[in-house]
Each structure stands twice: as C-alpha cells, then as structure tokens.
C-alpha atoms as a PDB file:
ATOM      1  CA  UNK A   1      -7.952  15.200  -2.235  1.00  0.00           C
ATOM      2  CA  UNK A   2      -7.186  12.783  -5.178  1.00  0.00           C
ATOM      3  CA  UNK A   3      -4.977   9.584  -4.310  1.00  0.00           C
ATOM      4  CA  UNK A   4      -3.311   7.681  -7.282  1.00  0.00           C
ATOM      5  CA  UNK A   5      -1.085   5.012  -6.907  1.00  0.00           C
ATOM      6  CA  UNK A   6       1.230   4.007 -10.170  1.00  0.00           C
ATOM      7  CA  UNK A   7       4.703   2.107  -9.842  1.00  0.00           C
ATOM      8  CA  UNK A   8       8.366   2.104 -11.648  1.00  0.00           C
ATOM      9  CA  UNK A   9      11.394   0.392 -11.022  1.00  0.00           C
ATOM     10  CA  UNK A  10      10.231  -1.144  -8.002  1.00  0.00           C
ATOM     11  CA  UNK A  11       9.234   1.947  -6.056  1.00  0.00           C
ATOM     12  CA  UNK A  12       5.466   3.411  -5.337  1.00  0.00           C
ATOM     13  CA  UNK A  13       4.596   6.539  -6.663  1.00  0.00           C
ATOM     14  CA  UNK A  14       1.369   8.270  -4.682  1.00  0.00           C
ATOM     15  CA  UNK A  15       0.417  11.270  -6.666  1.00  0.00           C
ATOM     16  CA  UNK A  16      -1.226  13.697  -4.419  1.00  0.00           C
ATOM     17  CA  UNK A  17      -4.028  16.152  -5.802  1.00  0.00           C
ATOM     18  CA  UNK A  18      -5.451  18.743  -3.453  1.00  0.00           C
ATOM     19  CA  UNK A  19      -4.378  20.243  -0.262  1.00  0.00           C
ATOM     20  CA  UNK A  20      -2.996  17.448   2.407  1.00  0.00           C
ATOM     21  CA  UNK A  21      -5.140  18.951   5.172  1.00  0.00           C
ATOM     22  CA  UNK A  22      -8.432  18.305   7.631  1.00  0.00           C
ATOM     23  CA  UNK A  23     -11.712  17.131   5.331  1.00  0.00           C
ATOM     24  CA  UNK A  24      -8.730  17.001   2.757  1.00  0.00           C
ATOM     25  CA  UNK A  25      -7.396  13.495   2.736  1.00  0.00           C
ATOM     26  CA  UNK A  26      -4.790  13.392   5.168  1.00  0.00           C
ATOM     27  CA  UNK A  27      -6.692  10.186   6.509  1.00  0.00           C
ATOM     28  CA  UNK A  28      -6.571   8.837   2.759  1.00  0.00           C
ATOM     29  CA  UNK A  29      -3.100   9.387   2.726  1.00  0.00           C
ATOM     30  CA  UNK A  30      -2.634   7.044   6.024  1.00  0.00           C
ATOM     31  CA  UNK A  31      -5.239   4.430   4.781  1.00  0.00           C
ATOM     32  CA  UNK A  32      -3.336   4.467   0.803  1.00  0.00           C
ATOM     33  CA  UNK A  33       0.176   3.825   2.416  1.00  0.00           C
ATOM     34  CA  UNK A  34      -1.807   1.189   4.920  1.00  0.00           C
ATOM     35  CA  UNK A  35      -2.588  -0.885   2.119  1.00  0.00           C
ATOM     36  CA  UNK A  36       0.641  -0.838   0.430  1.00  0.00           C
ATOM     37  CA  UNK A  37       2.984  -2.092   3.525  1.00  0.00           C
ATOM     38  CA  UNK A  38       0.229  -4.676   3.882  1.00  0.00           C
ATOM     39  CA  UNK A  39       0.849  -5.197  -0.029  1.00  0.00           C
ATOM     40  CA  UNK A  40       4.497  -5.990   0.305  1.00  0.00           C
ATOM     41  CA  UNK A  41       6.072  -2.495  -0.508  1.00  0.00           C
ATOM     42  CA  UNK A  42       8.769  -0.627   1.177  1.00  0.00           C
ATOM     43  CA  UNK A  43       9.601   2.058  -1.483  1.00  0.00           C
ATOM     44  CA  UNK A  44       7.530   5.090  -1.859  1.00  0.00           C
ATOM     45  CA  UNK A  45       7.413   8.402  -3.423  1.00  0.00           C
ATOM     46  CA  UNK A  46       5.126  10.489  -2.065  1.00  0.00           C
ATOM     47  CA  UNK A  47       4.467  12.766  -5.865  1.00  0.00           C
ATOM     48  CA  UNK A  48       3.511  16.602  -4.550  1.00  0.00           C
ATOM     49  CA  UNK A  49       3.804  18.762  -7.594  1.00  0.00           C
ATOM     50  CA  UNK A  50      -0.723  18.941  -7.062  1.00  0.00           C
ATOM     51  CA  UNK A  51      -0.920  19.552  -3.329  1.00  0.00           C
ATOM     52  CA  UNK A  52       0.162  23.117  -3.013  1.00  0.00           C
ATOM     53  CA  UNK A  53      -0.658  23.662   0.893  1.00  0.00           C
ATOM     54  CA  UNK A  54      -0.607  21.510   3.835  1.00  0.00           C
ATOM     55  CA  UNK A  55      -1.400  22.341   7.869  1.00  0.00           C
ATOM     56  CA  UNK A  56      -0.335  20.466  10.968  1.00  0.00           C
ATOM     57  CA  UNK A  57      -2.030  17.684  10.667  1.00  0.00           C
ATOM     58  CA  UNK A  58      -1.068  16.941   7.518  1.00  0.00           C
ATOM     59  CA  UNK A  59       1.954  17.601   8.921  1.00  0.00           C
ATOM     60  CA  UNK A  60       1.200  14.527  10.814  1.00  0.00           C
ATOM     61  CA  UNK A  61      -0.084  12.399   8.555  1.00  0.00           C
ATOM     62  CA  UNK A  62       3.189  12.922   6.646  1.00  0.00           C
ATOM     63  CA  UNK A  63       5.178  11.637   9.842  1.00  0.00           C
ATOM     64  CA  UNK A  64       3.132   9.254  10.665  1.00  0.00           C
ATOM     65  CA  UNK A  65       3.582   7.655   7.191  1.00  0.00           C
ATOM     66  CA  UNK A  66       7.151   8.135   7.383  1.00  0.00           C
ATOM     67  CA  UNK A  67       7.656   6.410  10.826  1.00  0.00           C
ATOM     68  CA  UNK A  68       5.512   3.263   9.567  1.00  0.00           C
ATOM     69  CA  UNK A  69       7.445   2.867   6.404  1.00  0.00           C
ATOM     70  CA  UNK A  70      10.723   2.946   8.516  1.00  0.00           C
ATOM     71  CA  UNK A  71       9.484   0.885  11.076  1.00  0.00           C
ATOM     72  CA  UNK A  72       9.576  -1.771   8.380  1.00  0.00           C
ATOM     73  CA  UNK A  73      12.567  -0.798   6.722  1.00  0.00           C
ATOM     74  CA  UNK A  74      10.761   0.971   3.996  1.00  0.00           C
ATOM     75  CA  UNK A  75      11.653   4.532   2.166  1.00  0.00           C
ATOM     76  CA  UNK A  76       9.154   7.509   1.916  1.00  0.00           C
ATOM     77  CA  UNK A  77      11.239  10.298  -0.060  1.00  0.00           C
ATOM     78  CA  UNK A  78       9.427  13.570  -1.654  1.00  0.00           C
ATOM     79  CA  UNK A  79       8.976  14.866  -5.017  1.00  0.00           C
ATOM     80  CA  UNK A  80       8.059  18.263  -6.342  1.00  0.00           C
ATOM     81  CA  UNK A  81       6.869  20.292  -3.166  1.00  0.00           C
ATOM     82  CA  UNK A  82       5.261  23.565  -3.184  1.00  0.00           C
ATOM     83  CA  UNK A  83       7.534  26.312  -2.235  1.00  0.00           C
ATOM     84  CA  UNK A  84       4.843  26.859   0.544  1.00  0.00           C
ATOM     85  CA  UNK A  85       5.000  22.891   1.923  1.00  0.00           C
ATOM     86  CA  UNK A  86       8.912  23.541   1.043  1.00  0.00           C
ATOM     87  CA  UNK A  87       8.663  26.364   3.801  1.00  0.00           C
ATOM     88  CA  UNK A  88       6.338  24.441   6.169  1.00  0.00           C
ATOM     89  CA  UNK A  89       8.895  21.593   6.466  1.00  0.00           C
ATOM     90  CA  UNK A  90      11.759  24.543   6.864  1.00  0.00           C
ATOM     91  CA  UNK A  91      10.127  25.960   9.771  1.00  0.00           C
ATOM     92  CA  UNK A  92       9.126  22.503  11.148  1.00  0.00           C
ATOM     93  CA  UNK A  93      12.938  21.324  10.399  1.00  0.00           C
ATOM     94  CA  UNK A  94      11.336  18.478   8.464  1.00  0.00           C
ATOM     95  CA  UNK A  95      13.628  19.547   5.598  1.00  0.00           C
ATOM     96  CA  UNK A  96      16.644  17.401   7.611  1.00  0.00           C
ATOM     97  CA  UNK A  97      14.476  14.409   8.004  1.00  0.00           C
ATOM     98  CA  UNK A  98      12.515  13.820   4.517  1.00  0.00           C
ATOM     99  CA  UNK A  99      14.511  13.622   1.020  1.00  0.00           C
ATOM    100  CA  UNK A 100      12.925  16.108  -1.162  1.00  0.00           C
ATOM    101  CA  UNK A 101      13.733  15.390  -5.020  1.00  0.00           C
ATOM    102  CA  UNK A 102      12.708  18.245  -7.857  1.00  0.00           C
ATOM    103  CA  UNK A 103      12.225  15.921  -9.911  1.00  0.00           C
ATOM    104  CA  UNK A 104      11.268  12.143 -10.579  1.00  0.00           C
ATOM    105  CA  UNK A 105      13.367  10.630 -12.351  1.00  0.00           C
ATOM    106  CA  UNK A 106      16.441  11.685  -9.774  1.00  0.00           C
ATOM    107  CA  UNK A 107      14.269  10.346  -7.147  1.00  0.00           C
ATOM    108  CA  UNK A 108      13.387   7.246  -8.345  1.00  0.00           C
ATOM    109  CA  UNK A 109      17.247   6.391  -8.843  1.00  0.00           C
ATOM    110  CA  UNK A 110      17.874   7.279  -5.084  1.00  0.00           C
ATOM    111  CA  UNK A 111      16.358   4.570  -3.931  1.00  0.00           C
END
C-alpha cells in the first residue's frame, strides 16, 4: 500500500493506494496518523477512492485511528469509498460512526 500525505485548509489528507489489509499497510496507516498527532494535527481525511478492499484488520486499523484522533479531540472523516469498503462498514455498522464524503471538496468544508 502507498501512503501520501498532502494538506488544505487546515485539514490532512492521507491518500490511500492499495488494499488496507494484512502485508498491505494497515500498520502504515497507524504509524502515518502516529506521526501526524505527534505533528500537531487534529483534522484528517482519510482519501479512499485507490483502496478498493479492506478485511478485519483493516477494519481495525481504521478504528484504531479513529479512537486516537478523538482521544485528542481530532476528526478522521472518509472520502470516496469503494462500494465494497462502503458495504464492509454497512455490515460492521461503521457507516453510523465514520462520516463518509463522495467527494473532497464537501468534506473538507465539514470540518
């Protein structure tokens, strides 16, 4: 998986490329978002429209991130999922906890 970080109006955008899965950087993902609480940010946009599956654990890795943005206030919002990661976080009921944007502009000025 391919991790790019880029940044506008204040808020983080990680662009994800490749499956979020085992061997696939789900531990990337963890380390990336890491590194930019320690950095200072609290407003992220996690940029899907590349990564067109994810499992469990990237599942996890998802939630984790979520839980340590919030824990310091921050914002982890979703842009441009796969209509298969759309239906993973349907089944998981993830779709209630995450704000999913189709697009990024709309997203960006939700925050």
């Amino acid at each position: 998986m391919k991790i790019t970080t880029r940044s506008s109006n204040g808020v983080v955008i990680i662009d994800l490329e490749g499956d979020l899965m085992p061997g696939f950087g789900r531990e990337r993902l963890s380390e990336t978002v890491a590194d930019l609480l320690d950095e200072g940010n609290r407003s992220f946009l996690l940029n899907m429209s590349k990564a067109p599956r994810i499992d469990s654990s990237g599942v996890g890795a998802l939630v984790r991130s979520f839980a340590s943005i919030r824990k310091l206030n921050g914002q982890l919002k979703l842009v441009r999922p796969s209509s298969f990661v759309k239906r993973v976080f349907e089944l998981t009921r993830l779709i209630t906890v995450f704000d999913i944007f189709d697009d990024e502009a709309s997203a960006i000025s939700s925050f």
